[in-house]
N, C-alpha and C. Protein backbone atom coordinates (compact mmCIF):
# COMPACT_ATOMS: atom_id res chain seq x y z
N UNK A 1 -103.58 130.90 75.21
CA UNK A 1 -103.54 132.26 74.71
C UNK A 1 -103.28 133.23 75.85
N UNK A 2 -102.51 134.26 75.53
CA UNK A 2 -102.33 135.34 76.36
C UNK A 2 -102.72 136.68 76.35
N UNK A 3 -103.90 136.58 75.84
CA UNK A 3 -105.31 137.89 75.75
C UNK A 3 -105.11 138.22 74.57
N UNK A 4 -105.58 139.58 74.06
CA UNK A 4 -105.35 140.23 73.29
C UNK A 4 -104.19 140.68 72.45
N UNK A 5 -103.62 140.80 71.32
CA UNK A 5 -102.63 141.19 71.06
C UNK A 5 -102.64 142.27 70.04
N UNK A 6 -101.96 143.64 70.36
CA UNK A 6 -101.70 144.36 69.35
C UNK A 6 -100.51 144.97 68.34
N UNK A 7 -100.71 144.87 67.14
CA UNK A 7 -99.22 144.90 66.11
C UNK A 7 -99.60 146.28 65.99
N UNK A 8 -98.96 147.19 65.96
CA UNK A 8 -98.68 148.38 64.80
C UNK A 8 -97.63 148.35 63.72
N UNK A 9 -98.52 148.22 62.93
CA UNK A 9 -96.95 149.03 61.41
C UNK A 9 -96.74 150.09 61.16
N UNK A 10 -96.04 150.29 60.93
CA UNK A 10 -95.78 152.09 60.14
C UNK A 10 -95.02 151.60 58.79
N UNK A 11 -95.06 152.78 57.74
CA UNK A 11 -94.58 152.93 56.79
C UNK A 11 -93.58 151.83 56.31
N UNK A 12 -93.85 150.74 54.89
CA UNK A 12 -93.33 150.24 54.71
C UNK A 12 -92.81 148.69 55.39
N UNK A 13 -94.19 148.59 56.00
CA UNK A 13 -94.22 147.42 57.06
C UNK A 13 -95.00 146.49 56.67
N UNK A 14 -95.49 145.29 56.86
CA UNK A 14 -96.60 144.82 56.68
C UNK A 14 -96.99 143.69 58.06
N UNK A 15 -97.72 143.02 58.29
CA UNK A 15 -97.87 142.49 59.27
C UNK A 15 -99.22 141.18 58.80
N UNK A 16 -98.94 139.81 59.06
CA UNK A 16 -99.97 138.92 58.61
C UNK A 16 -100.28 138.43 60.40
N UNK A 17 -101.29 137.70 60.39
CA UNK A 17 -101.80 136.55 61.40
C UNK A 17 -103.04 135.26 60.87
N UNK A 18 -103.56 134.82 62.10
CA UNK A 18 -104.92 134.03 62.19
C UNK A 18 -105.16 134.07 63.73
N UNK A 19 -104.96 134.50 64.63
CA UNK A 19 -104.76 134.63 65.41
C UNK A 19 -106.23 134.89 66.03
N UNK A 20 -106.97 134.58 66.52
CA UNK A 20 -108.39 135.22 67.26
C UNK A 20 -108.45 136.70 68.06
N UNK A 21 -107.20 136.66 68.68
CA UNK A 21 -106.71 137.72 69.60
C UNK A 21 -105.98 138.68 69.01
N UNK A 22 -105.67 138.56 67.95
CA UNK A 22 -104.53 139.36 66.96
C UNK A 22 -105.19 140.16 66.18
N UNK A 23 -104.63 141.93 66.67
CA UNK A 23 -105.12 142.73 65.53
C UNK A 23 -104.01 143.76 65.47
N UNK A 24 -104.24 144.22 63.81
CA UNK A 24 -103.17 145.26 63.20
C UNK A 24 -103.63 146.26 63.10
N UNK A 25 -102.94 147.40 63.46
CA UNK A 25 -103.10 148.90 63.43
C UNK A 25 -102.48 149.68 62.67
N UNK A 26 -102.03 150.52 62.43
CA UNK A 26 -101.72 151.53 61.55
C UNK A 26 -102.36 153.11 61.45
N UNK A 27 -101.64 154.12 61.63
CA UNK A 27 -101.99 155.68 61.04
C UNK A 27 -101.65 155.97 59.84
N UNK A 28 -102.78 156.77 59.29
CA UNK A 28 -102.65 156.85 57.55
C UNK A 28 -103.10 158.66 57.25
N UNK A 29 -102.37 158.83 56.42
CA UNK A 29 -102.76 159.89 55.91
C UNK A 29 -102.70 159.96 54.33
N UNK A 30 -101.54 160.28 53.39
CA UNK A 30 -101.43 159.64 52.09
C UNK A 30 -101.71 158.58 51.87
N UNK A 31 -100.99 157.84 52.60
CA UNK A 31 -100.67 156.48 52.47
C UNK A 31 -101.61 155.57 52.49
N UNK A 32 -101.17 154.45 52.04
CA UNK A 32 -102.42 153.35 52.29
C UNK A 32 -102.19 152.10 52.56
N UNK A 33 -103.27 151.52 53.06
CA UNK A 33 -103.38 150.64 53.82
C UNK A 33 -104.18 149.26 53.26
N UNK A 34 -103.33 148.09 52.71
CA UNK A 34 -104.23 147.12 52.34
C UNK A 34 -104.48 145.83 53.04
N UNK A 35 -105.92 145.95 53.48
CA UNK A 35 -105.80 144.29 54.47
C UNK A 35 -106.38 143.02 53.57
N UNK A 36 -105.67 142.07 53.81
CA UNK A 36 -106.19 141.09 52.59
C UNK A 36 -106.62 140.10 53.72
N UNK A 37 -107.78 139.33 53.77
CA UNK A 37 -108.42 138.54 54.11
C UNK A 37 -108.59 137.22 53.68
N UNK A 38 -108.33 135.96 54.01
CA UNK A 38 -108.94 134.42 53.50
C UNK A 38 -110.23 134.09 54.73
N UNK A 39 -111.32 133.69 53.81
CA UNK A 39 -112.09 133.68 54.82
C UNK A 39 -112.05 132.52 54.97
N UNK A 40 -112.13 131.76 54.56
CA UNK A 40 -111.81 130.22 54.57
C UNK A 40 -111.10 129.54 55.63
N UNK A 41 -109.42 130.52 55.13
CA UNK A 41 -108.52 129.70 56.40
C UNK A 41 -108.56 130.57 57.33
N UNK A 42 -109.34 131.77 57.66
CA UNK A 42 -109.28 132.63 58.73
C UNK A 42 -107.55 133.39 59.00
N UNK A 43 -106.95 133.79 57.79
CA UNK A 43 -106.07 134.71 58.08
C UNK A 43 -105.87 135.76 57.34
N UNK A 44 -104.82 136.97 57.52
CA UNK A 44 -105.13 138.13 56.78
C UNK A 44 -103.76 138.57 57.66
N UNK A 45 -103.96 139.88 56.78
CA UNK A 45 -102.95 140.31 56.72
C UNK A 45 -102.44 142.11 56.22
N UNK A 46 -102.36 143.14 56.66
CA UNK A 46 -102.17 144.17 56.23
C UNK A 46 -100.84 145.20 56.23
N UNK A 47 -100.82 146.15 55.10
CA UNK A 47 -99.25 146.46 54.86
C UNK A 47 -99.88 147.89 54.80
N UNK A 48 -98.70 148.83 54.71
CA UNK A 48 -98.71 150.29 55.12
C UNK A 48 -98.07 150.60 53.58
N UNK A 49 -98.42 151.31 52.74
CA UNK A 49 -97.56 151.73 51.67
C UNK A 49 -97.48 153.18 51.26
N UNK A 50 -96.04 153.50 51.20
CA UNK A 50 -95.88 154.98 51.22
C UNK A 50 -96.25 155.82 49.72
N UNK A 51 -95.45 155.06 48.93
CA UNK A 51 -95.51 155.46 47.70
C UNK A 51 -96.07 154.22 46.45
N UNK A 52 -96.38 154.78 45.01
CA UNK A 52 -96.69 153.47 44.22
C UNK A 52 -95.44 153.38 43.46
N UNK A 53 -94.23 154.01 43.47
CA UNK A 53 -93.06 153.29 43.31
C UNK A 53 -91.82 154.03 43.80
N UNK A 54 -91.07 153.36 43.62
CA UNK A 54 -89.81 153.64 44.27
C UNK A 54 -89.22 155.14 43.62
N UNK A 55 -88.31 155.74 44.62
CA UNK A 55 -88.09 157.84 44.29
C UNK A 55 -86.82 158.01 44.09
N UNK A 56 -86.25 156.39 44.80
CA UNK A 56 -84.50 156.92 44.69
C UNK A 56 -83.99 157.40 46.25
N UNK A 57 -85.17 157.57 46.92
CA UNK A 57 -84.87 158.11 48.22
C UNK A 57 -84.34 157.02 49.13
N UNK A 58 -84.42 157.14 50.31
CA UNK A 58 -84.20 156.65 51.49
C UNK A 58 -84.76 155.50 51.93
N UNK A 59 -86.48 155.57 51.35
CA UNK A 59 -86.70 154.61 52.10
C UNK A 59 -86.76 153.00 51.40
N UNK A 60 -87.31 152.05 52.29
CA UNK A 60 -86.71 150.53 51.80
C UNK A 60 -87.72 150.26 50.61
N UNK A 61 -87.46 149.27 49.65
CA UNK A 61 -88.54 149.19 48.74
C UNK A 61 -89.47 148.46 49.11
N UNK A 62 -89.98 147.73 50.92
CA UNK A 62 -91.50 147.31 51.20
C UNK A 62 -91.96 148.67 50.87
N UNK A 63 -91.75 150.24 51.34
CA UNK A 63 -92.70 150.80 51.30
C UNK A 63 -93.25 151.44 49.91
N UNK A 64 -93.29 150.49 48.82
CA UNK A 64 -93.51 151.02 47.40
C UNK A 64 -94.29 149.86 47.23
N UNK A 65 -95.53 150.30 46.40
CA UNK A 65 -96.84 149.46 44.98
C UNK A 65 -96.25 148.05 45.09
N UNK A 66 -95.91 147.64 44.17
CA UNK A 66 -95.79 146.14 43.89
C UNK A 66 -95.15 145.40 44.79
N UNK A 67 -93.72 145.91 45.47
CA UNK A 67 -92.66 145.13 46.40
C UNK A 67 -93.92 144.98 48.12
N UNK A 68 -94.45 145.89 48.60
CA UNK A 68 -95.40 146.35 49.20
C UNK A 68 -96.56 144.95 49.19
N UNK A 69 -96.89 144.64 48.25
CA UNK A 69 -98.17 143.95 47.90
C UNK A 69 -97.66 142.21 47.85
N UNK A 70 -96.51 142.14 47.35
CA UNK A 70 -95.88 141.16 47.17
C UNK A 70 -95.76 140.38 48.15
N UNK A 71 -94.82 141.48 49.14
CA UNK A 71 -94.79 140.97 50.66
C UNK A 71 -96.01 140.66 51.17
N UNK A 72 -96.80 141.33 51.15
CA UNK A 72 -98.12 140.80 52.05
C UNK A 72 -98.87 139.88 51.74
N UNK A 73 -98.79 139.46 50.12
CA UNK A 73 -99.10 138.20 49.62
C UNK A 73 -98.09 137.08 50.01
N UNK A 74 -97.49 137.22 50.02
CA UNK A 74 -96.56 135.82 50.03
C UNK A 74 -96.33 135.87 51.42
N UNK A 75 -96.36 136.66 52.48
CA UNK A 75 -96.53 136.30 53.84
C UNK A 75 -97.91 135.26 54.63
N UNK A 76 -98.31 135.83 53.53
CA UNK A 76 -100.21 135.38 53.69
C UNK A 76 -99.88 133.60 53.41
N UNK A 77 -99.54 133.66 52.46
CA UNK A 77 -99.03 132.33 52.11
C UNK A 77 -98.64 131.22 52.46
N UNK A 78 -97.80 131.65 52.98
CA UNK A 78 -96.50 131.18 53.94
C UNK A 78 -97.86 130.67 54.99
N UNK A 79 -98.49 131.39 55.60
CA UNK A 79 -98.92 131.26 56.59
C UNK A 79 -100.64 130.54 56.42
N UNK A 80 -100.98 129.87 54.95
CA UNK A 80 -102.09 129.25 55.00
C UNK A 80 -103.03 129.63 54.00
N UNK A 81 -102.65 130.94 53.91
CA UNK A 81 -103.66 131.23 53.10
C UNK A 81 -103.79 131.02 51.14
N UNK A 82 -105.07 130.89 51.01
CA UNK A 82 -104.98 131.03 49.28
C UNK A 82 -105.05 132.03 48.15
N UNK A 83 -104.51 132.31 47.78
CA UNK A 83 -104.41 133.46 47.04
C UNK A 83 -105.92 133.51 46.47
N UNK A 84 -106.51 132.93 45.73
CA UNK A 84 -107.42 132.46 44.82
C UNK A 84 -108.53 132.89 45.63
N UNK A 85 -108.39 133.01 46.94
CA UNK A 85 -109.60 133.19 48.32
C UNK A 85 -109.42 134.71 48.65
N UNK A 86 -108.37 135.38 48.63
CA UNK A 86 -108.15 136.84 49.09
C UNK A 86 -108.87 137.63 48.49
N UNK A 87 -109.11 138.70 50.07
CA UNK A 87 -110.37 139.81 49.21
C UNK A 87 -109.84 140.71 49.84
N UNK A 88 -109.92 142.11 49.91
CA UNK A 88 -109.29 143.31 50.32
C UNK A 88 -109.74 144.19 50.81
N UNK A 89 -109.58 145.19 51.69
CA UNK A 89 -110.65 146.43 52.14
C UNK A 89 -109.38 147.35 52.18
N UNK A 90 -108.93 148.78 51.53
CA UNK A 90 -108.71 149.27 51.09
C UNK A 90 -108.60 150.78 52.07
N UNK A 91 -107.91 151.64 52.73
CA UNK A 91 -107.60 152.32 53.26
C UNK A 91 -106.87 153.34 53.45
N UNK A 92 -107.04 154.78 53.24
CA UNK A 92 -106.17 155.88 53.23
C UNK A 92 -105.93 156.79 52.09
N UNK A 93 -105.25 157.19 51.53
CA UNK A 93 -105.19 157.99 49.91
C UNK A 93 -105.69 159.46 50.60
N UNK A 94 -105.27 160.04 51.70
CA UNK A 94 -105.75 161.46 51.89
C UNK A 94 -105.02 162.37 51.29
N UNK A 95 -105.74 163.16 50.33
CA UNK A 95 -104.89 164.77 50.29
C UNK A 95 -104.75 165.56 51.57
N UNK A 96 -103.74 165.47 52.10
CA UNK A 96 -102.94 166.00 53.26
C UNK A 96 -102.63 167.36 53.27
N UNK A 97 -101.73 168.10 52.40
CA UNK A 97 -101.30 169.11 52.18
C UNK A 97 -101.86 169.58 50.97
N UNK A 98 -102.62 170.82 50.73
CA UNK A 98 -103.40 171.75 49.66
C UNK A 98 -102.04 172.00 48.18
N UNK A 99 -102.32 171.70 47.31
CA UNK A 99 -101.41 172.54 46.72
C UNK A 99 -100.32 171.79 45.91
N UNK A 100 -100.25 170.58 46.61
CA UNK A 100 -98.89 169.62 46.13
C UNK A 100 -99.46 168.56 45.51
N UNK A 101 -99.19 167.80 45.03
CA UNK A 101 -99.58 166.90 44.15
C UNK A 101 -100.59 165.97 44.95
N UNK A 102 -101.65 165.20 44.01
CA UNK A 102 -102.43 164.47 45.15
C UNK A 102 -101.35 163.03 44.93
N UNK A 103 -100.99 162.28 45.88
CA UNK A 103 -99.98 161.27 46.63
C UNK A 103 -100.98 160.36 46.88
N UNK A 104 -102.45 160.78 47.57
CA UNK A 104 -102.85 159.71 48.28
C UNK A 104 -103.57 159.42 47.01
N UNK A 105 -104.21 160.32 45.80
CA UNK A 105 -104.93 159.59 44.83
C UNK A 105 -103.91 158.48 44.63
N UNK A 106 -102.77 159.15 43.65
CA UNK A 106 -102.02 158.05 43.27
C UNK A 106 -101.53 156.70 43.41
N UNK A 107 -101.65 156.70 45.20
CA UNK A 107 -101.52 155.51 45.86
C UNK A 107 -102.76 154.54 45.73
N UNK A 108 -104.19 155.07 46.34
CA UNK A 108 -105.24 154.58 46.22
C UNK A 108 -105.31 153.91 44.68
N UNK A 109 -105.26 154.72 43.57
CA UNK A 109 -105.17 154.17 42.08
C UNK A 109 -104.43 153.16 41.78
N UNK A 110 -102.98 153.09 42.25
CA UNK A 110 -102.03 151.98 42.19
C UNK A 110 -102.66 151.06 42.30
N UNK A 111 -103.16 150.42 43.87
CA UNK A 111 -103.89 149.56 44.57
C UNK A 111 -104.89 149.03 43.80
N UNK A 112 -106.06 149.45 43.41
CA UNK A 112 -107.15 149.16 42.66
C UNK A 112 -106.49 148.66 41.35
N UNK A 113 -105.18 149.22 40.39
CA UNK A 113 -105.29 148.67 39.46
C UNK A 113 -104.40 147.48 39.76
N UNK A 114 -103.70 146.71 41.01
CA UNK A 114 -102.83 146.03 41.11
C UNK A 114 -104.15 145.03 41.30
N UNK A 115 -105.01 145.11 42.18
CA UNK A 115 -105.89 144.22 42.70
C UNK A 115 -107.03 143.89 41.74
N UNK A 116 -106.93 144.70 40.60
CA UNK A 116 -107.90 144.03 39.89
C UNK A 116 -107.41 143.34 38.73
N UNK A 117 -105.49 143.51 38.78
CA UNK A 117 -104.98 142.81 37.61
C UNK A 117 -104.64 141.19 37.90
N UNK A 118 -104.57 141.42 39.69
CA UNK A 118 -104.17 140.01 40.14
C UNK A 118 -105.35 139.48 40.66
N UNK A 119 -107.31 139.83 40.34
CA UNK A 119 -107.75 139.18 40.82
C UNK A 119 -108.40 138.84 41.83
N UNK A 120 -108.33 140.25 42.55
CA UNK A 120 -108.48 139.63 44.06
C UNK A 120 -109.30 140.89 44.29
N UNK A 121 -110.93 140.71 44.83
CA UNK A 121 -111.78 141.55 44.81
C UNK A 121 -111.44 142.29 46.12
N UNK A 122 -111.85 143.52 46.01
CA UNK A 122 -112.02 144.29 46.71
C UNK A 122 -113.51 144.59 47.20
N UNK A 123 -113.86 143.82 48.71
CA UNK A 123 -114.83 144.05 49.40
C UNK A 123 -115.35 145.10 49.77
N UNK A 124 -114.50 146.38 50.38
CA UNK A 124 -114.72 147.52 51.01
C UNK A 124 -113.33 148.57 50.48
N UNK A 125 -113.55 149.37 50.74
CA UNK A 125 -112.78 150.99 49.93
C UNK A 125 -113.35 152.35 51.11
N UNK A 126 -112.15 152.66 51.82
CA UNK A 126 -112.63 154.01 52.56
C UNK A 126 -111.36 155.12 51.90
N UNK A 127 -111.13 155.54 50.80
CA UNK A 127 -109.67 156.79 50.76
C UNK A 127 -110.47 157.51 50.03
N UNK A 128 -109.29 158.35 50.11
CA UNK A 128 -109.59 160.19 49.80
C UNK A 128 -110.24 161.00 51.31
N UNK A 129 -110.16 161.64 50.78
CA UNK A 129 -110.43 163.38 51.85
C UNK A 129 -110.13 163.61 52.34
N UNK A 130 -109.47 164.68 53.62
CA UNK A 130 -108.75 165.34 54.27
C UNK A 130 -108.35 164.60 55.39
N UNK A 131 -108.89 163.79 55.90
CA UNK A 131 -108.37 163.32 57.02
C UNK A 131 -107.80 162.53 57.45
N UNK A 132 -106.84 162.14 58.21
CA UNK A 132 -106.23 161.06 58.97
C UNK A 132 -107.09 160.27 59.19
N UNK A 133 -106.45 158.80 59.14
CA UNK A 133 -107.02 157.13 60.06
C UNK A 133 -106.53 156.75 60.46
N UNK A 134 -107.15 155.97 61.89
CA UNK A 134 -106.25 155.10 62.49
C UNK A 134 -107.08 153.48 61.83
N UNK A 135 -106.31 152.89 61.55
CA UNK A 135 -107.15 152.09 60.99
C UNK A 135 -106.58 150.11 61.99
N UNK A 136 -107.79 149.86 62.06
CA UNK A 136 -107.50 148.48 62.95
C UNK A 136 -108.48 147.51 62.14
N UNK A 137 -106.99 145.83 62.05
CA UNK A 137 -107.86 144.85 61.56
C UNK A 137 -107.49 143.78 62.14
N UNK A 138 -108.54 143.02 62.26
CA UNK A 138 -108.47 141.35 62.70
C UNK A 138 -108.16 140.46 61.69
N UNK A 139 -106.77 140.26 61.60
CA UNK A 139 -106.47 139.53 60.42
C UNK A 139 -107.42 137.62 60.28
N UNK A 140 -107.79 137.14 61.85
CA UNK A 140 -108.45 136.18 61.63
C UNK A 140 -110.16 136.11 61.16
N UNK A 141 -110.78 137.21 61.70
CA UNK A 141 -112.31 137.34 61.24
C UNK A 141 -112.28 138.38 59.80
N UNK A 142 -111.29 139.23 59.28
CA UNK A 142 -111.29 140.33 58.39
C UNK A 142 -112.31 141.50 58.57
N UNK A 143 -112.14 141.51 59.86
CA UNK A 143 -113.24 142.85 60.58
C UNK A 143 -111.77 143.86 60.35
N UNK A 144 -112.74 145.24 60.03
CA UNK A 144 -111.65 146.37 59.65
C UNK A 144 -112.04 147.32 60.25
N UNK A 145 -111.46 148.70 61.01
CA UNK A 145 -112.56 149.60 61.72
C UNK A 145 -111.63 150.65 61.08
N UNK A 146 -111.94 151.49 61.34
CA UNK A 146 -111.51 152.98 61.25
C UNK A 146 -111.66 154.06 61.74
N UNK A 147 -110.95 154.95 62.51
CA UNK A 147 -111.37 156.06 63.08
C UNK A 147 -110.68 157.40 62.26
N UNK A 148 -111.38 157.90 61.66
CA UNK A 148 -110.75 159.47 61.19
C UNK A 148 -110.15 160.72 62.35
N UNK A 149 -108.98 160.53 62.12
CA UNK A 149 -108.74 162.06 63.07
C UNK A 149 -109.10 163.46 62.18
N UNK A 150 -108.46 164.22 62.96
CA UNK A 150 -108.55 165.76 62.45
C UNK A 150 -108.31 165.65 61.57
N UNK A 151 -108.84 166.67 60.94
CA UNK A 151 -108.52 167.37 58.96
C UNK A 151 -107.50 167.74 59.01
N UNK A 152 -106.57 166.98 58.35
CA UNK A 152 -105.03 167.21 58.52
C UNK A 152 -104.61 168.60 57.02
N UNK A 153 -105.93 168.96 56.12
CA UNK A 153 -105.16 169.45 55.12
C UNK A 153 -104.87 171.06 55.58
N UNK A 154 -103.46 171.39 54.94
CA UNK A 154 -102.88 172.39 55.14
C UNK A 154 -103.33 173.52 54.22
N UNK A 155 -102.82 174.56 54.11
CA UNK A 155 -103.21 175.88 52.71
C UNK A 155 -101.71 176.02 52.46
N UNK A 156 -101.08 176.10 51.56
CA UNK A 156 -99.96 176.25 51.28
C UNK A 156 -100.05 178.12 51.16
N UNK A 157 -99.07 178.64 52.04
CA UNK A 157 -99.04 180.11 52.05
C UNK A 157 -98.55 180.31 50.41
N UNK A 158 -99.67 181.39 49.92
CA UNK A 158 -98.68 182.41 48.94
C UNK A 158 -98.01 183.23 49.69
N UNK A 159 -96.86 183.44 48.84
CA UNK A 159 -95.81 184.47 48.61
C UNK A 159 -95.45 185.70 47.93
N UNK A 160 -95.76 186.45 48.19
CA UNK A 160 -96.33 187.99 48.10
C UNK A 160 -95.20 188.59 47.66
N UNK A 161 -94.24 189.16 46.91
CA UNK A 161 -92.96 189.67 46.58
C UNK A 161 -93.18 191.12 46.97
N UNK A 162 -92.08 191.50 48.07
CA UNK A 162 -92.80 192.71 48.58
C UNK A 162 -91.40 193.35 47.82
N UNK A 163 -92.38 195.00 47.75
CA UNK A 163 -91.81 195.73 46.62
C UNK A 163 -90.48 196.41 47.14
N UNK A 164 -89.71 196.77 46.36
CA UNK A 164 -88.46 197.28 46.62
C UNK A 164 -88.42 198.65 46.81
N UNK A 165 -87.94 199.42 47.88
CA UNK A 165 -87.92 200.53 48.03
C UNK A 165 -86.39 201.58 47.98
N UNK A 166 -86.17 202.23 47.13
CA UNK A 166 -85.00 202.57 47.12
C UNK A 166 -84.41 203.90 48.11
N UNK A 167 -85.94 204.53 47.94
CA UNK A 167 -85.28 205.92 49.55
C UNK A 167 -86.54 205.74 50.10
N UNK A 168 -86.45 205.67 51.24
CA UNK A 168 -87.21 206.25 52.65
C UNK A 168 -87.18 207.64 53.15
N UNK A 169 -88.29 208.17 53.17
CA UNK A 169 -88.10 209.21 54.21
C UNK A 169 -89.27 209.31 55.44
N UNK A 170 -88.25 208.82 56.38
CA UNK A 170 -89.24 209.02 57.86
C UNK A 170 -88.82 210.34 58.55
N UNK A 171 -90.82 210.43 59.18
CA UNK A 171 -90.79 212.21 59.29
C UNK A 171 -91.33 212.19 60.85
């Protein structure tokens, strides 16, 4: 072994191991973060997901609900683990910006109803509220940590329609 090793994902990524030395990171704000664990065969595995489905936009379809979950299951797989054994700890869903739709509920909700249709308990749950995570996991022990940054939520300015003036007189 060659010490420690660290993965970051971002958006639409996912990342598996078993590795003793191997851990996954990630920053979250909407978004969320699911690490799936075998305790058995000692591997795991966590994905970054932007949205719970696809917008038409830009980005690739890992970072959407089901394609998202898929991947990180069947990577898990590939690599030892049993489906039938996976358990989950659950990460992110912040309302970010005041005013706009909540994104991170929606995401967080996705998750819970995907994981309880396929089965696979959910151990631990940290989403919702204002703030950023950096979130780190050991895909071989399924230790999960989390650090909250700053209160990322914004106030969306009103817009004041200022009145129309047709003569001035400055004196």
């Amino acid at each position: 072994m060659s010490g420690p090793r660290t993965q970051h994902i971002n958006q639409g990524e996912y990342a598996v191991g078993g590795d003793a030395e191997h851990m996954i990171t990630t920053l979250l704000g909407s978004c969320v973060a699911v690490c799936l664990h075998d305790p058995r065969n000692h591997v795991g595995g966590m994905n970054h997901i932007l949205l719970p489905e696809e917008t038409g936009g830009a980005a690739t379809g890992a970072s959407f609900g089901v394609n998202a979950m898929e991947l990180l299951i069947n990577g898990l797989i590939k690599i030892g683990a049993e489906r039938s054994r996976l358990e989950a700890k659950v990460f992110g869903g912040g309302r970010m910006v005041a005013g706009l739709s909540d994104i991170g509920q929606r995401n967080r909700d996705f998750v819970m109803r995907f994981l309880e249709a396929e089965r696979i308990s959910c151990v631990g749950e940290s989403t919702g509220g204002t703030s950023g995570r950096r979130i780190q996991f050991w895909p071989h022990s399924g230790k999960a940590r989390q650090k909250f940054m700053d209160t990322a939520i914004k106030e969306t300015p009103v817009v004041v329609p200022k009145p129309k003036i047709d003569d001035i007189e400055l004196f």
